[in-house]
Protein backbone atom coordinates (compact mmCIF):
# COMPACT_ATOMS: atom_id res chain seq x y z
CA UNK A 1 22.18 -39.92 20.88
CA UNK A 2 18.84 -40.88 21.82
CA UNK A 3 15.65 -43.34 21.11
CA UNK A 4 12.85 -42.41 18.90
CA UNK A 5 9.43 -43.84 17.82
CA UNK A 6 8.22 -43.28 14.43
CA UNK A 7 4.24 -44.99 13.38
CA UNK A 8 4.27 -45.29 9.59
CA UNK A 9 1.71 -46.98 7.78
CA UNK A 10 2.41 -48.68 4.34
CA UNK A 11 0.60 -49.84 1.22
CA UNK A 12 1.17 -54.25 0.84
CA UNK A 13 -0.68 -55.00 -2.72
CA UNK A 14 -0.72 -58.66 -2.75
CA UNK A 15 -1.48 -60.59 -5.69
CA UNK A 16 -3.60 -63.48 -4.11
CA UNK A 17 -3.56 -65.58 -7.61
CA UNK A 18 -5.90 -66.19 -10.74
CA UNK A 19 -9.01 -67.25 -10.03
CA UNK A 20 -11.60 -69.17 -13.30
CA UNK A 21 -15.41 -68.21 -12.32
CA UNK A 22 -17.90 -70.43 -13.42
CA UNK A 23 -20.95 -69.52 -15.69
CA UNK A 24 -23.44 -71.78 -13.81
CA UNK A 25 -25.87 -70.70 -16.34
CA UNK A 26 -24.16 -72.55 -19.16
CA UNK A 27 -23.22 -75.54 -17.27
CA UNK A 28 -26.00 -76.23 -15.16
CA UNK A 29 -23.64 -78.61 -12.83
CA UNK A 30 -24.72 -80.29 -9.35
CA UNK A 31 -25.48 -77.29 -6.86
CA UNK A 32 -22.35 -78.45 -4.50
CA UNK A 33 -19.17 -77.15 -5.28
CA UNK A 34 -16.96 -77.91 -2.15
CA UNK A 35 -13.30 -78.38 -2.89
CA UNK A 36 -12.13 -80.87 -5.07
CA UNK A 37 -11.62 -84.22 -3.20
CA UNK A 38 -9.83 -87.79 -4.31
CA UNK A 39 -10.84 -90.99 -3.67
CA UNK A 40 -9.55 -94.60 -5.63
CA UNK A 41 -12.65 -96.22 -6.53
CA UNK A 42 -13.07 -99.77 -7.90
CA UNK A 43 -15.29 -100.97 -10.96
CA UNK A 44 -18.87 -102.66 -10.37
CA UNK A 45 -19.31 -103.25 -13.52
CA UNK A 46 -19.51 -107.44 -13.63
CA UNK A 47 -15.83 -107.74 -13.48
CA UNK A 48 -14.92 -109.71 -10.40
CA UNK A 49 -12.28 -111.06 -9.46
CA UNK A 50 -10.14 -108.56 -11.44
CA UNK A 51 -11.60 -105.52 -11.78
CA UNK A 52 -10.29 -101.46 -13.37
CA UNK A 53 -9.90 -98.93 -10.68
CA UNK A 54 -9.87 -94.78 -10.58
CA UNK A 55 -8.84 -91.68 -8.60
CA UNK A 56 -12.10 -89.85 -8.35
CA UNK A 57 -10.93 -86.13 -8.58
CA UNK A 58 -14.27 -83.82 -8.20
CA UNK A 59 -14.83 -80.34 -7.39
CA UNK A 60 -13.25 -76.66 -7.13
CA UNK A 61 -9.95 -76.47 -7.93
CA UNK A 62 -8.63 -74.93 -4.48
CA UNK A 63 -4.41 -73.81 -3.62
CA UNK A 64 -4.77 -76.79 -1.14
CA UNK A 65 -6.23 -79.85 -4.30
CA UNK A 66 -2.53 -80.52 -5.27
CA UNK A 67 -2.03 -82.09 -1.70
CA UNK A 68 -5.05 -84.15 -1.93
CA UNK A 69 -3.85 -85.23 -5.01
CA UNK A 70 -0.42 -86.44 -3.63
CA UNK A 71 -1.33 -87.84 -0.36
CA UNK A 72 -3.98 -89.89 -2.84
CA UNK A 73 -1.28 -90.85 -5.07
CA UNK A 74 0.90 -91.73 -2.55
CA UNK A 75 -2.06 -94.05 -1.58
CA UNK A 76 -1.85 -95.66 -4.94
CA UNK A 77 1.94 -96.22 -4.96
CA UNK A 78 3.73 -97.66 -8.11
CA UNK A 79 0.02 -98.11 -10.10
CA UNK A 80 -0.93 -95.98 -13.10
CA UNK A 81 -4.63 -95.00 -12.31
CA UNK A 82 -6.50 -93.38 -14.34
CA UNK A 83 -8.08 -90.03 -13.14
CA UNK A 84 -11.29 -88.96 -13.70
CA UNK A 85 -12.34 -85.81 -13.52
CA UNK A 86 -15.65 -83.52 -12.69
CA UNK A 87 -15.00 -80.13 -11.82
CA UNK A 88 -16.12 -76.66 -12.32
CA UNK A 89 -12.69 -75.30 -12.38
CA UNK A 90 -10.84 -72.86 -9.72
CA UNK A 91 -7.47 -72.01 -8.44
CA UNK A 92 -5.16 -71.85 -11.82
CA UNK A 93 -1.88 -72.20 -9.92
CA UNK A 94 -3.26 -75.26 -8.56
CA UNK A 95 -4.54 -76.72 -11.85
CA UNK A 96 -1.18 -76.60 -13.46
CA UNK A 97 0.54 -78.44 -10.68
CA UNK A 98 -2.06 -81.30 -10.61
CA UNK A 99 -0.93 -81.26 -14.29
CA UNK A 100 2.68 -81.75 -13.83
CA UNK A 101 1.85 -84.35 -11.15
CA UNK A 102 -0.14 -86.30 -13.41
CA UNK A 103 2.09 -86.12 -16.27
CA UNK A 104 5.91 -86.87 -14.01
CA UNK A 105 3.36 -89.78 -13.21
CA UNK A 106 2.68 -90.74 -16.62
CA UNK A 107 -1.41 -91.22 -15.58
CA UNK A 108 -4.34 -90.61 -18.27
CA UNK A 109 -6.78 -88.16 -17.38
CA UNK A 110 -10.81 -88.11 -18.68
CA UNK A 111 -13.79 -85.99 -18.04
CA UNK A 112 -16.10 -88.45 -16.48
CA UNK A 113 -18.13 -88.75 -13.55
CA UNK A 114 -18.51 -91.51 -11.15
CA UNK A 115 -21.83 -93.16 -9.63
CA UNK A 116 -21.25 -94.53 -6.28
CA UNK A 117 -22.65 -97.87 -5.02
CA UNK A 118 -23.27 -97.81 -1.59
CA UNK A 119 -21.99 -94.45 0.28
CA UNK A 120 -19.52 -92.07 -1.33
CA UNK A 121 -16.55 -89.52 -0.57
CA UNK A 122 -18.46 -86.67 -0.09
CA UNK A 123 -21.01 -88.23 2.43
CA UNK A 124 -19.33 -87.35 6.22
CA UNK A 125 -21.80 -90.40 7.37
CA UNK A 126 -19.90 -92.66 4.77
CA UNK A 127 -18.31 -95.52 6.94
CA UNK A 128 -16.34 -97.95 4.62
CA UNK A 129 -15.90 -101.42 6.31
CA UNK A 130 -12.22 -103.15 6.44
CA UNK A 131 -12.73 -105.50 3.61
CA UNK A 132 -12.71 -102.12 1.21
CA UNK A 133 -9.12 -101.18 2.27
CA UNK A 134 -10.30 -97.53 1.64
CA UNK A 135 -11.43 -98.24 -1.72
CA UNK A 136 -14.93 -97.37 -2.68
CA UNK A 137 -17.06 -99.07 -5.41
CA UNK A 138 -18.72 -97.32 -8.21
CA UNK A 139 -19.59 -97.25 -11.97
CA UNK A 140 -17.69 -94.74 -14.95
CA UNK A 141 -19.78 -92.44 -16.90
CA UNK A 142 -19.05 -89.54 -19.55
CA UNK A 143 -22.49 -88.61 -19.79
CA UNK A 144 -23.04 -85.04 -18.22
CA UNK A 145 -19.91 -84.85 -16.62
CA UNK A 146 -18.03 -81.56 -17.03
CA UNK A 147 -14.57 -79.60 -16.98
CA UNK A 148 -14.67 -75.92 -17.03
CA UNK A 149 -12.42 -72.94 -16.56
CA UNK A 150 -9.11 -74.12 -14.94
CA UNK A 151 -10.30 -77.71 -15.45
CA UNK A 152 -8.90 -78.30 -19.10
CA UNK A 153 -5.91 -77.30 -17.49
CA UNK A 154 -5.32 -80.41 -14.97
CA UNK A 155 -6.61 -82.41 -17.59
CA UNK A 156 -3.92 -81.45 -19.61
CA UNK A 157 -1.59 -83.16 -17.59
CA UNK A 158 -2.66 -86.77 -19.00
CA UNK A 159 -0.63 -88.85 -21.07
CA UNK A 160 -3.98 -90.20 -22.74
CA UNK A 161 -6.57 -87.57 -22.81
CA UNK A 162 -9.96 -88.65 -23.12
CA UNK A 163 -13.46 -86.35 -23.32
CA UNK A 164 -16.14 -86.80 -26.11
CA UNK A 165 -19.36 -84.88 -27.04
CA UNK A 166 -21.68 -86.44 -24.21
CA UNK A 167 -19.47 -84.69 -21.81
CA UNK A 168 -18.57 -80.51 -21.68
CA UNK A 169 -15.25 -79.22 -21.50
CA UNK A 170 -15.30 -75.53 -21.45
CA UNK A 171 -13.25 -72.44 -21.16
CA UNK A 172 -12.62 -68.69 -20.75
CA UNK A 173 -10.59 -65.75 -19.75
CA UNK A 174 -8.55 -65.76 -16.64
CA UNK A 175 -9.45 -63.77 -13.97
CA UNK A 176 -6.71 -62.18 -11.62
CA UNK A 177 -7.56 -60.86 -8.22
CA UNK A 178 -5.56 -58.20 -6.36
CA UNK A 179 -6.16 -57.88 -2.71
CA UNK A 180 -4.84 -55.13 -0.84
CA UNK A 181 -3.45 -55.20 2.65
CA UNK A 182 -2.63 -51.84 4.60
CA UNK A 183 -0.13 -52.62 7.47
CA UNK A 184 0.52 -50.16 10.32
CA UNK A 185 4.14 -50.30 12.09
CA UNK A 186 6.06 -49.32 14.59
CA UNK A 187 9.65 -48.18 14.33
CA UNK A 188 12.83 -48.19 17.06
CA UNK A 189 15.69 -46.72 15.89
CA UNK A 190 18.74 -44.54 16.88
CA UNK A 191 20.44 -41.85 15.56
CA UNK A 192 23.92 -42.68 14.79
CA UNK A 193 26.60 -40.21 13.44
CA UNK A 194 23.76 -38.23 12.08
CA UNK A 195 22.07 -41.32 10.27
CA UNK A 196 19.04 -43.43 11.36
CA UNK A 197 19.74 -46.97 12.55
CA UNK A 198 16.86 -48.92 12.68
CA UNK A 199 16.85 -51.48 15.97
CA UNK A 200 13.58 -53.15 15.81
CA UNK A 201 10.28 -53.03 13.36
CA UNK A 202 6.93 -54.36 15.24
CA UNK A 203 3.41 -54.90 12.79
CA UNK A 204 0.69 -53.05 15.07
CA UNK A 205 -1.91 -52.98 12.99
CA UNK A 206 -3.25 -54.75 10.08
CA UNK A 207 -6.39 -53.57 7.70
CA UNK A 208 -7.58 -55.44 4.35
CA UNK A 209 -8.40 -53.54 1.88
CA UNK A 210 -10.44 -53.94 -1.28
CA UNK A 211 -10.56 -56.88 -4.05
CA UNK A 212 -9.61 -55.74 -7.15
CA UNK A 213 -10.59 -58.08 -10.32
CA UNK A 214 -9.09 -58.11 -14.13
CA UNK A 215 -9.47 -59.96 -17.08
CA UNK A 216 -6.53 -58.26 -18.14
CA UNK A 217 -3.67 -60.49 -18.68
CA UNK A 218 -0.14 -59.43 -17.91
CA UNK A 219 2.74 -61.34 -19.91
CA UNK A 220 3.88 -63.30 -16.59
CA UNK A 221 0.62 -65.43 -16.69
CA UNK A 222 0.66 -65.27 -20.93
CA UNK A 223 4.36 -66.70 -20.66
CA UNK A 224 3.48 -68.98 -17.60
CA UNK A 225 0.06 -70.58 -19.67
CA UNK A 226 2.11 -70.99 -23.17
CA UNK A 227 4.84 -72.50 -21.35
CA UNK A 228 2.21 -74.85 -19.73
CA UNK A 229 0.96 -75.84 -22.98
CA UNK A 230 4.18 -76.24 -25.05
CA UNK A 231 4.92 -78.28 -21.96
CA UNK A 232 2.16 -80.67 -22.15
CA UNK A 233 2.03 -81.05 -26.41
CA UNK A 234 -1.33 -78.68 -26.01
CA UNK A 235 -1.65 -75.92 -29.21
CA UNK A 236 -0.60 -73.03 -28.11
CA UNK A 237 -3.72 -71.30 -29.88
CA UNK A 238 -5.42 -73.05 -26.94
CA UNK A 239 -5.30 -69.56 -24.83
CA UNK A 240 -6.49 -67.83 -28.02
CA UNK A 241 -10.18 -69.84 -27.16
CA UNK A 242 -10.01 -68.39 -23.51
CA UNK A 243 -8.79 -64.79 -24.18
CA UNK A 244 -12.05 -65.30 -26.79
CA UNK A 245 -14.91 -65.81 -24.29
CA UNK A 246 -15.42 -63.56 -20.98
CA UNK A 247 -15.71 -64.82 -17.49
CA UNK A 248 -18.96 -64.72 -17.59
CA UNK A 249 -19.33 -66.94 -20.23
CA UNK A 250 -18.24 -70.12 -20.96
CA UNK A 251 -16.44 -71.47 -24.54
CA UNK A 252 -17.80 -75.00 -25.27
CA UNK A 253 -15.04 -76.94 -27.03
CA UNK A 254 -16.25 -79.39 -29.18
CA UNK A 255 -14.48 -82.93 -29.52
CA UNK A 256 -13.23 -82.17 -33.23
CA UNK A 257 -11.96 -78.54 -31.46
CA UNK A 258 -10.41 -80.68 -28.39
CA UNK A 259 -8.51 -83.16 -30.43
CA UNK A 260 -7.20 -80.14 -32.58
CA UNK A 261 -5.86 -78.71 -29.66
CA UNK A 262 -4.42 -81.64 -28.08
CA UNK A 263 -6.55 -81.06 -25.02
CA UNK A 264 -7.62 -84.71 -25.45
CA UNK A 265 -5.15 -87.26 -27.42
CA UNK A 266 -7.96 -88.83 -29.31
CA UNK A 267 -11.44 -89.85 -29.30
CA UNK A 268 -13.77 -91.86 -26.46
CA UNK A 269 -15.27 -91.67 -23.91
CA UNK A 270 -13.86 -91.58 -21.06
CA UNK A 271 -14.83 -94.70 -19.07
CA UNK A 272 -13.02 -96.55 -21.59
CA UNK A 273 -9.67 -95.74 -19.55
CA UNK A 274 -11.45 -98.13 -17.03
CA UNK A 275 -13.32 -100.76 -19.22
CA UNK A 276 -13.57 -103.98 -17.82
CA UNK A 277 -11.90 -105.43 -20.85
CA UNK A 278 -8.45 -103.87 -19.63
CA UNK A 279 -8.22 -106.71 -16.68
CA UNK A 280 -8.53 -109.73 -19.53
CA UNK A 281 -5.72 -108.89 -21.22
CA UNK A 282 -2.43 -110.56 -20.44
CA UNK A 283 -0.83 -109.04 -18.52
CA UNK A 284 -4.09 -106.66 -17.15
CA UNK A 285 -3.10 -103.10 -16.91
CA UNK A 286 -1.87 -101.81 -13.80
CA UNK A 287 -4.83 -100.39 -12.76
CA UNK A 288 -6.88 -103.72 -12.35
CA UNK A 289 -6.38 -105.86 -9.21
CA UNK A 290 -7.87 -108.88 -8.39
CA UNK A 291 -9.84 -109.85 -4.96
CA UNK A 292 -8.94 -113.17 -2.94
CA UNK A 293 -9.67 -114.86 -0.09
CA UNK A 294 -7.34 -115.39 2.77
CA UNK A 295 -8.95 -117.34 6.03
CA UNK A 296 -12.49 -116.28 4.55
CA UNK A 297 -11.67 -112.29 5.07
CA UNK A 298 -11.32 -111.08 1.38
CA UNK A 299 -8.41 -109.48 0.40
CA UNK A 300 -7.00 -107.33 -2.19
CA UNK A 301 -4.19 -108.46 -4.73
CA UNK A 302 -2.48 -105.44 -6.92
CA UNK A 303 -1.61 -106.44 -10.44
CA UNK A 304 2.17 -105.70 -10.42
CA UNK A 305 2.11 -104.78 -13.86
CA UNK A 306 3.36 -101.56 -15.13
C-alpha cells in the first residue's frame, strides 16, 4: 500500500445567469448606468403638512438590487409606498425577485422618474441634514422616464401598475451567458484492496475561460418566465413580444399593448400613485405623512393608515 499524487485538470461550465442588454440607440437614456439604488423621497409639490412619499428605484438591475430593495423596505416598515421606477434593465434573476417582493408587499409600481430638490442619492457629496430623517425631497414625473429589458419585469410585481405613452417601456429577447472556468487539482489517495481511496482533493490552479452568449432559450428559463407571469396576472403572450425583438433592439410597448398584457393595471401616469390629492382624503393613504413641530426641531409623523 502506498501514497500517490495524481494532477487532473477539469472542465467547470458555469451558468453565470441571464443578462437584458440595452439598445442605447433606441432609448437614448441618461449616460450613467450605475446599479440600481433606493431612496424614500417626499413630495414638493405644495402639499405641506401632509405630503405623498416614494421609493426611488433607478438604475441597472444588478444580483445585489434585491438587497437594496429590502434593507429600503425595511426602512419603510408597515407603509405601502409606491415605487417608482427608471431603469435600463439588467440582471433577470434579480428583476423577478424585486417582483415578488413588491407584490408579498402589496406596493404599486410606475415608470416614472424623480427630480430632486436640493442634492440627490446618487451625488456621494449629498449630505442630508437631521430634520430629513433620511428622506429626500423631490417632484414625480412620467415624462421621459423609461423601463427596458428586465425592467417590465420588476414592474410586474405591482399591485397597481401604472406607465402611459409619455414614458417607454420596452422589451426583448433574453440573453444567457455561459462562463467557463477550468480548475486544476491535486489528488491524495491510497490504494486499498486494489481500489483507489481518495484522502484529500486540493484546487491548485484556477483559469477562466471564455464568455459564451445565446439568445437561445432553454425551457428552464421559458417555464421559469411563464410561471412569473401567470404568477403576477401578466398574459402569458407577454414573452411572445420579447422572443419577437433581438437584443439589439428594443420592442416599444405601447399603453393600449401594456394594458392588454397586464403589464400595467390601467391607464395614468404614473405620478398619480403620489398625487398630492391622496393626503386629503380621510383617512390619507399610507404613504402620506405629515410634518410637526416638537420644541421647534421639525419632526416627522407617519400616517398609520393601511
Amino acid at each position: 500500500m502506498g501514497l500517490m499524487f495524481r494532477m487532473a485538470t477539469v472542465l467547470l461550465l458555469c451558468i453565470t445567469g441571464c443578462g437584458w442588454a440595452l439598445a442605447e440607440e433606441k432609448l437614448r437614456p441618461p449616460a450613467e448606468f450605475a446599479p440600481m439604488v433606493f431612496s424614500i423621497v417626499r413630495s414638493v409639490s405644495g402639499c405641506e403638512p401632509s405630503c405623498p412619499e416614494w421609493i426611488f428605484a433607478q438604475g441597472q438591475i444588478v444580483a445585489g438590487s434585491p438587497a437594496g430593495l429590502k434593507k429600503i423596505l425595511k426602512t419603510a416598515g408597515k407603509r405601502r409606498l409606491p415605487i417608482l421606477i427608471q431603469s435600463p434593465g439588467g440582471d433577470v434573476d434579480a428583476a423577478i425577485a424585486m417582483g415578488r417582493m413588491i407584490r408579498e408587499r402589496k406596493l404599486d409600481t410606475g415608470v416614472s422618474a424623480t427630480r430632486f430638490r436640493g442634492c440627490e442619492p446618487a451625488d456621494p457629496d449629498c449630505t442630508l441634514g437631521p430634520e430629513a430623517r433620511g428622506v429626500y425631497s423631490g417632484t414625480a414625473f412620467s415624462g421621459g422616464a423609461f423601463c427596458a429589458s428586465a425592467c417590465p419585469l420588476m414592474l410586474a410585481g405591482g399591485v397597481t401598475r401604472l406607465a402611459s405613452h409619455w414614458s417607454y417601456v420596452g422589451v426583448h429577447q433574453v440573453t444567457t451567458s455561459y462562463s467557463e472556468t477550468r480548475v486544476t487539482y491535486k489528488t491524495l489517495y491510497r490504494i486499498v484492496n486494489g481500489k483507489k481511496k481518495v484522502v484529500k482533493k486540493t484546487v491548485v490552479g484556477r483559469k477562466q475561460g471564455p464568455v459564451r452568449t445565446t439568445t437561445k432559450m432553454s425551457k428552464a428559463i421559458r417555464k421559469k418566465l411563464l410561471g412569473y407571469f401567470a404568477e403576477m396576472g401578466v398574459e402569458a403572450s407577454t414573452l411572445e413580444a420579447m422572443l419577437s425583438t433581438p437584443p439589439e433592439d428594443m420592442r416599444h410597448l405601447p399603453e393600449d399593448e401594456l394594458l392588454r398584457l397586464g403589464l400595467i393595471t390601467r391607464l395614468g401616469t404614473a405620478d398619480m400613485l403620489v398625487a398630492r390629492e391622496l393626503c386629503k382624503t380621510a383617512p390619507p393613504v399610507s404613504s402620506c405623512s405629515m410634518i410637526t413641530a416638537v420644541a421647534g426641531v421639525p419632526a416627522m409623523t407617519v400616517s398609520p393608515h393601511p
